[in-house]
Protein backbone atom coordinates (compact mmCIF):
# COMPACT_ATOMS: atom_id res chain seq x y z
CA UNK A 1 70.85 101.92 125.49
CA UNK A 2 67.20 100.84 126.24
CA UNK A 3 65.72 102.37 129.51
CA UNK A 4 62.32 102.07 131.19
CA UNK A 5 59.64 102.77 128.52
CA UNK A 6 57.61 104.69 130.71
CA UNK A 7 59.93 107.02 130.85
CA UNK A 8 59.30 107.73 127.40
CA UNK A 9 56.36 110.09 128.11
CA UNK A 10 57.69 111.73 131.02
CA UNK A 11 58.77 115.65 130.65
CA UNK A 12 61.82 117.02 132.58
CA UNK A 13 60.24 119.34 135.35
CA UNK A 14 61.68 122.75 134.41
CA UNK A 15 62.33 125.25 137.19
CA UNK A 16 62.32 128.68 137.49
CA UNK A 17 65.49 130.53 136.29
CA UNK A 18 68.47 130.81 138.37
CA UNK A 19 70.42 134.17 139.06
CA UNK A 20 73.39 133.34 137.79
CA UNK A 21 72.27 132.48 134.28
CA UNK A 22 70.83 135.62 133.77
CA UNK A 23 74.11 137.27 134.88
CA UNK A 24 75.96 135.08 132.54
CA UNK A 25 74.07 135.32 129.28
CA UNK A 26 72.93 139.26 130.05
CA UNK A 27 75.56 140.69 131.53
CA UNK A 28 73.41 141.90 134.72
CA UNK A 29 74.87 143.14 137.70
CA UNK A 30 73.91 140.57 140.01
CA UNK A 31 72.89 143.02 142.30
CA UNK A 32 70.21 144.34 140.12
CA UNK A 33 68.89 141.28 139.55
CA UNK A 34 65.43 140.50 140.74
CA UNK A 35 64.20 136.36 141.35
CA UNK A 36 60.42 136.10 141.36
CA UNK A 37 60.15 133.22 140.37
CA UNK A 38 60.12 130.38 142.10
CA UNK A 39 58.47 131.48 145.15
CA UNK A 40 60.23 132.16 147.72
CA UNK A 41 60.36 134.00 150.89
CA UNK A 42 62.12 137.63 149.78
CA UNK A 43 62.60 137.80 153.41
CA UNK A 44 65.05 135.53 153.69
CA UNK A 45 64.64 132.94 156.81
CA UNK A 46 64.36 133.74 160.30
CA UNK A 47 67.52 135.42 162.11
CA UNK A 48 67.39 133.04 164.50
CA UNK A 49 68.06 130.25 162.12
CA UNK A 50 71.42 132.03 160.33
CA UNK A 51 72.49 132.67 163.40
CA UNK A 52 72.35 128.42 164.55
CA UNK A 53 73.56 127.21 161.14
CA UNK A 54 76.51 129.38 162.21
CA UNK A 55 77.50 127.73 165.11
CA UNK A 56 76.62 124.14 163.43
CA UNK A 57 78.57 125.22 160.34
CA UNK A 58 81.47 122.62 160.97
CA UNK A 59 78.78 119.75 161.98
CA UNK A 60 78.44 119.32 158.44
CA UNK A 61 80.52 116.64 158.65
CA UNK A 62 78.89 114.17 161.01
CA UNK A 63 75.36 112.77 159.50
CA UNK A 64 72.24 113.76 161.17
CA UNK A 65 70.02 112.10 163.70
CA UNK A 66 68.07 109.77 161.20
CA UNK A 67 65.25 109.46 163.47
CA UNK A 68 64.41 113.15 163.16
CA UNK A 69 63.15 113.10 166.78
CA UNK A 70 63.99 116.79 167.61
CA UNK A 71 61.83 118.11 164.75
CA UNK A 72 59.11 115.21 164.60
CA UNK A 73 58.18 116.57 168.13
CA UNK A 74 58.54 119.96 167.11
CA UNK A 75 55.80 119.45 163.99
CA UNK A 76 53.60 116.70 166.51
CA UNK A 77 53.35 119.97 168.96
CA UNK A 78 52.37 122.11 166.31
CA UNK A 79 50.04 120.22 164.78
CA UNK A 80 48.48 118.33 167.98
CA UNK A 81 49.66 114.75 166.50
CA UNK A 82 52.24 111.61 167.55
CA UNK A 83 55.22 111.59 165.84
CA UNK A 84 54.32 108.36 164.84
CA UNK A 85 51.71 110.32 162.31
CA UNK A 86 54.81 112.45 161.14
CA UNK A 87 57.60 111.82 158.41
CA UNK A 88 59.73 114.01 157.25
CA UNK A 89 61.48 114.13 153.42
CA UNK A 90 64.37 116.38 151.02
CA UNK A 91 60.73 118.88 150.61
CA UNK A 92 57.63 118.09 150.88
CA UNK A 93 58.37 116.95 146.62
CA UNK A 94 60.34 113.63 148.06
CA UNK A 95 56.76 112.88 149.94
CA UNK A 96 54.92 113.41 146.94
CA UNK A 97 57.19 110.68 144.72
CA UNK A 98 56.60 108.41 148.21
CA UNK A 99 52.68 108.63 147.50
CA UNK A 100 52.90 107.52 144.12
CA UNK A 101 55.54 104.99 144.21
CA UNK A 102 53.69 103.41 147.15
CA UNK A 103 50.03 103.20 145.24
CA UNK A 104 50.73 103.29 141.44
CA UNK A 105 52.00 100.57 139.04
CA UNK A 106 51.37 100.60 135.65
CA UNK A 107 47.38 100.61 135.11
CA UNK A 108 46.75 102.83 138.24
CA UNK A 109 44.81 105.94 137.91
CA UNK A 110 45.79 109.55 139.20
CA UNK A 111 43.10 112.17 139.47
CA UNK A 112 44.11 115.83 139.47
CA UNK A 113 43.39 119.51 138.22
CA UNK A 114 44.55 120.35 134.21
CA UNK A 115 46.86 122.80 135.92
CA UNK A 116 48.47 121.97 138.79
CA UNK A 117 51.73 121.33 140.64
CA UNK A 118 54.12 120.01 137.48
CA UNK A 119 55.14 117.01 139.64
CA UNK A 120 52.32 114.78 139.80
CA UNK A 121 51.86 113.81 137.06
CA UNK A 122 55.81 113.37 136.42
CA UNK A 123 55.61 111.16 139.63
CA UNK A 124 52.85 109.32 137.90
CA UNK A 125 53.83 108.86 134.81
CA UNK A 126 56.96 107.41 135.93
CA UNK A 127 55.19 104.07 137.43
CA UNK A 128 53.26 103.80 134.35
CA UNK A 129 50.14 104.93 136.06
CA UNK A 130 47.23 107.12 133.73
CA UNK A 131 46.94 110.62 134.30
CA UNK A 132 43.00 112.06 134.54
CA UNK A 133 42.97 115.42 134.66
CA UNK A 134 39.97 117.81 135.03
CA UNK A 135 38.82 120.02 132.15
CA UNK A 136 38.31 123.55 134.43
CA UNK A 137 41.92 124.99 135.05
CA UNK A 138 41.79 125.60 138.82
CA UNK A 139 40.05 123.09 141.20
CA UNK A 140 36.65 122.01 140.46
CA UNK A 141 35.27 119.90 143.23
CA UNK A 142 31.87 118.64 140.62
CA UNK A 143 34.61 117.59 137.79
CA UNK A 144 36.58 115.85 140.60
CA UNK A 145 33.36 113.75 141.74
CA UNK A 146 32.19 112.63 137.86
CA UNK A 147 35.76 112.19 136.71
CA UNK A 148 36.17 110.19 140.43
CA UNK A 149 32.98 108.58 139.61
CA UNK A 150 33.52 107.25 136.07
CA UNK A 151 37.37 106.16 136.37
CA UNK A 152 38.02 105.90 140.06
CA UNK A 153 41.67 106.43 141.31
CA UNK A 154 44.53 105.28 143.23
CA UNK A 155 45.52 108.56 144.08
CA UNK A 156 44.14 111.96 144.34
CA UNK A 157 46.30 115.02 144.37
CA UNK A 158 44.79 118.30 145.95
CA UNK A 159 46.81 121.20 145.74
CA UNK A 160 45.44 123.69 148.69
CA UNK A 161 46.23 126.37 147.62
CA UNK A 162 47.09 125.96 144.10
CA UNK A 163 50.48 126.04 141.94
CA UNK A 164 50.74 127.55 140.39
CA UNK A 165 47.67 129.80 139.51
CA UNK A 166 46.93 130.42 143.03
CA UNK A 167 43.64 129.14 143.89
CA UNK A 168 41.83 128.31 147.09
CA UNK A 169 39.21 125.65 147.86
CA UNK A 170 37.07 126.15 150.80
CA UNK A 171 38.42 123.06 153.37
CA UNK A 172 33.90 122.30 153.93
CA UNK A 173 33.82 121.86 150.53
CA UNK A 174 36.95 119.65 150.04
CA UNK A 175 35.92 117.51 152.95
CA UNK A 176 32.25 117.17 151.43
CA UNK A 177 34.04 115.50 148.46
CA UNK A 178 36.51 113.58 150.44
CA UNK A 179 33.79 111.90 152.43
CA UNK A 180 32.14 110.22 148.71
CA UNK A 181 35.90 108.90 148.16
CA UNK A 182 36.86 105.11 148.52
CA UNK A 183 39.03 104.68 151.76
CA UNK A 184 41.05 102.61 149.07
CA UNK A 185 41.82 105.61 147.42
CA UNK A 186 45.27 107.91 148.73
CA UNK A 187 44.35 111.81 149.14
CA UNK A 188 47.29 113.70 148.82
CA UNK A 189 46.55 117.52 150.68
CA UNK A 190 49.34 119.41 149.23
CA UNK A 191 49.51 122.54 151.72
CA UNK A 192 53.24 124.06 150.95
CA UNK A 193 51.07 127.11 150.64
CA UNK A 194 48.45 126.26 153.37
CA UNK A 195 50.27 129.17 156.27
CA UNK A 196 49.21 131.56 153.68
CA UNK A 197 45.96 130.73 152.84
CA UNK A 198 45.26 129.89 156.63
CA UNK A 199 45.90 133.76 157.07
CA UNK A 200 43.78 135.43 154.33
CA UNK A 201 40.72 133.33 154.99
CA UNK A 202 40.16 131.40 157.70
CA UNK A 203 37.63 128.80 155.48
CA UNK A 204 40.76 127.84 153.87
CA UNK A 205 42.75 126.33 156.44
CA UNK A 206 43.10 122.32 156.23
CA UNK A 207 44.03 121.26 159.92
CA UNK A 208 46.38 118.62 159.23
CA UNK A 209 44.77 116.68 162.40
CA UNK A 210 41.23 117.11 161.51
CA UNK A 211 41.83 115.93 158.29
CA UNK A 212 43.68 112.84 158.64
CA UNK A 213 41.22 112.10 161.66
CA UNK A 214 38.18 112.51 159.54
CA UNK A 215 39.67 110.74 156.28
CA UNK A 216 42.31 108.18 157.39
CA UNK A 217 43.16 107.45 153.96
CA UNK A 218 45.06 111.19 153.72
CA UNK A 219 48.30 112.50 154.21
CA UNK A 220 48.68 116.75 154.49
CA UNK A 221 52.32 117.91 152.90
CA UNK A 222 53.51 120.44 154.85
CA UNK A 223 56.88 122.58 153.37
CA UNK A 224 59.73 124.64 155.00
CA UNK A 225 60.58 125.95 151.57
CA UNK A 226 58.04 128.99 151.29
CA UNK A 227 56.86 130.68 154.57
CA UNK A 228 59.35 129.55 156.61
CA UNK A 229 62.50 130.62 154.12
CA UNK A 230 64.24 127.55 153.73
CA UNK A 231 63.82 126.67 150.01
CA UNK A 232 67.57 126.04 149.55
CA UNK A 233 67.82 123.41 152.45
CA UNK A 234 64.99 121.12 151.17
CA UNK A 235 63.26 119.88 153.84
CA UNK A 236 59.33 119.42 153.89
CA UNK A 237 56.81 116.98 155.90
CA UNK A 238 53.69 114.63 155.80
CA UNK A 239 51.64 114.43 158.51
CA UNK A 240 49.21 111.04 158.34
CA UNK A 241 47.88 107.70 159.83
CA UNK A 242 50.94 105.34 161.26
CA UNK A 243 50.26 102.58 158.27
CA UNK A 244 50.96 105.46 155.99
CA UNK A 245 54.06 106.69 157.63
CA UNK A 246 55.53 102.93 158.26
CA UNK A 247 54.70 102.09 154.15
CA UNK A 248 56.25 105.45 153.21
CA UNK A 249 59.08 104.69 155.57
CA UNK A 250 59.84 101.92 153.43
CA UNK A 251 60.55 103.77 150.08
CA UNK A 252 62.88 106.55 152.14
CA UNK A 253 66.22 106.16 151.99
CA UNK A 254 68.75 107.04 155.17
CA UNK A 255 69.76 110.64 156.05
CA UNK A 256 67.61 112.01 153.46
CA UNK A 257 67.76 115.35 155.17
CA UNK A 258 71.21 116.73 155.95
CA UNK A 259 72.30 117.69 159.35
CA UNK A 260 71.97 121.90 158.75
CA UNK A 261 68.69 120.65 157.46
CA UNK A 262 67.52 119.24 160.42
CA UNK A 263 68.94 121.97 162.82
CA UNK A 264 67.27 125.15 160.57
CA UNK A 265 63.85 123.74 160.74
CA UNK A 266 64.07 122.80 164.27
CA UNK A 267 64.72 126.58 164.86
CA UNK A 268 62.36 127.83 162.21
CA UNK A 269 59.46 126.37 164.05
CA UNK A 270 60.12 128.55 167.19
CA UNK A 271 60.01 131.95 165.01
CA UNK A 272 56.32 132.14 164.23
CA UNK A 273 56.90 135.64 164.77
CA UNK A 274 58.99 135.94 161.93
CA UNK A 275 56.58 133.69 159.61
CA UNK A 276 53.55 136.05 160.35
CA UNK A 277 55.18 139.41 159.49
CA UNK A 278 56.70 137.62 156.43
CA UNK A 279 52.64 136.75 155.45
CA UNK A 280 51.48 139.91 156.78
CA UNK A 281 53.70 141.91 154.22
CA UNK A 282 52.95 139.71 151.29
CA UNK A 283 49.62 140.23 150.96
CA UNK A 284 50.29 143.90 151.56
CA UNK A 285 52.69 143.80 148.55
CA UNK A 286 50.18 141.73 146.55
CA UNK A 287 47.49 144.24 146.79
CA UNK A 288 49.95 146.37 144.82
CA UNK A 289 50.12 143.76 141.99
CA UNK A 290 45.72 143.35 141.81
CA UNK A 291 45.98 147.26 141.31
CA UNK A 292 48.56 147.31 138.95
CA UNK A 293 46.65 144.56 136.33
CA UNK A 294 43.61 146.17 136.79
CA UNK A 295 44.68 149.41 136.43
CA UNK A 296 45.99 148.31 132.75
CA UNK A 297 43.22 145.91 131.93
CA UNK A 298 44.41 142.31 132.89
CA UNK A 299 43.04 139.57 134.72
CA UNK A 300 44.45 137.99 137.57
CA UNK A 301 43.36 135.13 139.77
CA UNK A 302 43.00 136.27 143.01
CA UNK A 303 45.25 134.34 145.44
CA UNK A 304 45.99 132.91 148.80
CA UNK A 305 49.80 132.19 148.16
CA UNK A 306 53.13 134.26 147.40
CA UNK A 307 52.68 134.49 144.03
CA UNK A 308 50.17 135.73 141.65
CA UNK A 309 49.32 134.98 138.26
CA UNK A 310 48.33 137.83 135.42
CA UNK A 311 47.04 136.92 132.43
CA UNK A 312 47.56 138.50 129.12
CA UNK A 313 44.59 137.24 127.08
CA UNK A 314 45.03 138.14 123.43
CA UNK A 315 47.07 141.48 124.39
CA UNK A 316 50.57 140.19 124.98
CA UNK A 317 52.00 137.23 124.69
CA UNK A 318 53.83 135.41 128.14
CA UNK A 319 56.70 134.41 126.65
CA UNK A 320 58.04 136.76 125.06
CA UNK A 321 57.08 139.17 128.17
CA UNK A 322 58.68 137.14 130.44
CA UNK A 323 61.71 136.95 128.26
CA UNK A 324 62.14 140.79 127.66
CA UNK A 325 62.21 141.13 131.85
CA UNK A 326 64.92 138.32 131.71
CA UNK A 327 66.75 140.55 129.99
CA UNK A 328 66.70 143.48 131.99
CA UNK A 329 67.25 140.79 134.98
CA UNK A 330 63.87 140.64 136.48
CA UNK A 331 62.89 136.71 136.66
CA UNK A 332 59.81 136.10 136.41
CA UNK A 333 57.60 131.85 135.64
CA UNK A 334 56.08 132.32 132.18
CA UNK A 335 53.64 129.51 132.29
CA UNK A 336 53.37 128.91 128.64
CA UNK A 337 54.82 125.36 129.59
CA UNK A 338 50.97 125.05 131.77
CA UNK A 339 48.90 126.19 128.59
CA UNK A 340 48.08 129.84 130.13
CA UNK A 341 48.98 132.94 128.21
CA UNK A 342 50.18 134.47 131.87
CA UNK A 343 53.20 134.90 134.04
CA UNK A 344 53.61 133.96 137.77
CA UNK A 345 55.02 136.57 139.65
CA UNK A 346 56.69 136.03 143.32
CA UNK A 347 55.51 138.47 145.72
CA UNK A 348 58.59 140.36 146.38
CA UNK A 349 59.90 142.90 148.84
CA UNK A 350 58.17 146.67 148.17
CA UNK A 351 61.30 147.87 146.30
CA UNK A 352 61.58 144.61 144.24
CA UNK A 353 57.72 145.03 142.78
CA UNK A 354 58.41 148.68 142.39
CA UNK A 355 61.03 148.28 139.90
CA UNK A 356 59.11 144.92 138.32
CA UNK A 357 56.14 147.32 137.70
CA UNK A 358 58.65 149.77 136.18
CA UNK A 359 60.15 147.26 134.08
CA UNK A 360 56.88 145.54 133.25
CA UNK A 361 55.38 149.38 131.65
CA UNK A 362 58.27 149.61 129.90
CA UNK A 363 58.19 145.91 128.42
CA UNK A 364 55.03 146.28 127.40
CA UNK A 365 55.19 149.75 125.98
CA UNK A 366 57.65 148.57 123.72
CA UNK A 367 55.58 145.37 122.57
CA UNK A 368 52.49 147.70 121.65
């Protein structure tokens, strides 16, 4: 059967491991098992938000308001906007393929860091469009201007902070940047880490209003899948100029959210409380993982997320560390598939990283 040849070049987005296959091929208790890998909140979600998908569980049967009114107000409060700047998608990943499929054809250009969010260039690759990447890892705002200079783009992908190494740009100098780009050109602020970065440093934090004022031509991605605990109901945000939303409007299909959806963000939003303690302890926690790499001689890229990245250099080799913790059920992102020698560890709870830095000796001991 012939298909679309662009899809020829396009790789399946792999995510991180799920419990239950490490309890099938291992034979782990599930109960011992330990999931740091794909990010999210150890915490769990706000209280207040189990306890209303509780009393909505039998709503799941009638489709949700498609308008989204309840929690387009909700986000236009929070971020001092309209809800005509707000739309809301299945995460913030559904607003991502919007960008693209709205700019790029085949022949469009897509400027982005060598290692970034897998997605983009997935996204991009399906319409055919060419993917320019930088040569420098993390974000480099001078390879970003000459690669913008000598090949333009249609799109621009900023991941602030970064997937998934971790990295922070400073928002001055993104915005010095974004003021020598082509209003013709889409910037795409990916924040799904931004409420952490936003709390470590303060020179971090991309106001979603400022931004989109300033630089009309951007959309900020906004995510209730990290922070705010609700990775499993998919439900993120974009937050940019009306002829944005309206053209993005166009490619989204009905009741792309469900109805529990809609109802669990609309009640995270009023638990900041719970957000900030969630933060607060993380970057307690990840103190404990910069003391444990550089107590045994790795690097590690400082970061403003819920994850960090250690790399091995020519000591130990990330796959086959991340595989030996598989098999003592501690999940951890090998990011081998990224071209880094390093693993991406989830912050986790303080009895979680205990055991992972158990674990971890004892991997390594035996690789020696």
């Amino acid at each position: 059967m012939q298909f679309n040849q662009v899809l020829e070049n396009v790789t399946t987005y792999e995510a991180g491991k799920p419990i239950e296959l490490v309890v099938r091929e291992y034979g782990v208790n599930p109960k011992d098992v330990i999931k740091l890998a794909s990010n999210e909140n150890p915490y769990g979600t706000s209280p207040k938000v189990v306890a209303k998908i509780k009393d909505l569980v039998e709503s799941m049967s009638v489709y949700p308001d498609d308008s989204m009114y309840e929690l387009k107000e909700a986000l236009s409060n929070k971020f001092d906007v309209t809800n005509k700047h707000v739309i809301i998608g299945s995460g913030s990943d559904q607003i991502l393929e919007f960008c693209v499929h709205a700019k790029c054809e085949k022949g469009s250009k897509i400027l982005m860091a060598n290692t970034t969010f897998a997605m983009y260039e997935i996204y991009g690759k399906q319409t055919g469009a060419e993917i320019i990447k930088t040569k420098d890892d993390q974000h480099n705002l001078e390879e970003f201007s000459k690669l913008y200079k000598e090949h333009g783009a249609d799109v621009i992908f900023l991941c602030l902070p970064n997937n998934p190494l971790g990295e922070c740009l400073d928002r001055d100098d993104v915005y010095a940047f974004l003021e020598t780009v082509d209003k013709e050109t889409l910037i795409v602020v990916d924040g799904a880490y931004q409420e952490f970065a936003a709390f470590k440093d303060e020179n971090k934090r991309i106001v979603p209003k400022d931004l989109i004022a300033n630089f009309p031509n951007s959309i900020y991605l906004g995510t209730f899948s990290k922070a705010y605990g609700l990775g499993g109901m998919r439900v993120g945000y974009g937050i940019a100029q009306p002829e944005i939303i309206n053209t993005f409007y166009k490619l989204r299909a009905p009741f792309n959210i469900t109805t529990l959806t809609l109802a669990a963000a609309i009640e995270a939003l009023k638990d900041e409380e719970f957000v900030t303690e969630c933060i607060t302890k993380n970057f307690e926690e990840m103190k404990r993982y910069e003391d444990y790499a550089s107590s045994r001689g790795f690097e590690y890229i400082p970061s403003y997320t819920n994850f960090i990245t250690i790399k091995f250099g020519d000591k130990f080799v990330s796959k086959t560390v991340a595989q030996k913790l598989l098999e003592r059920g501690v999940i951890v992102r090998d990011l081998t598939g990224y071209r880094q020698n390093a693993i991406r560890i989830t912050i986790g709870k303080n009895e979680q990283n205990t055991k992972v830095f158990e674990q971890l000796d004892e991997v390594l001991e035996k690789l020696k």
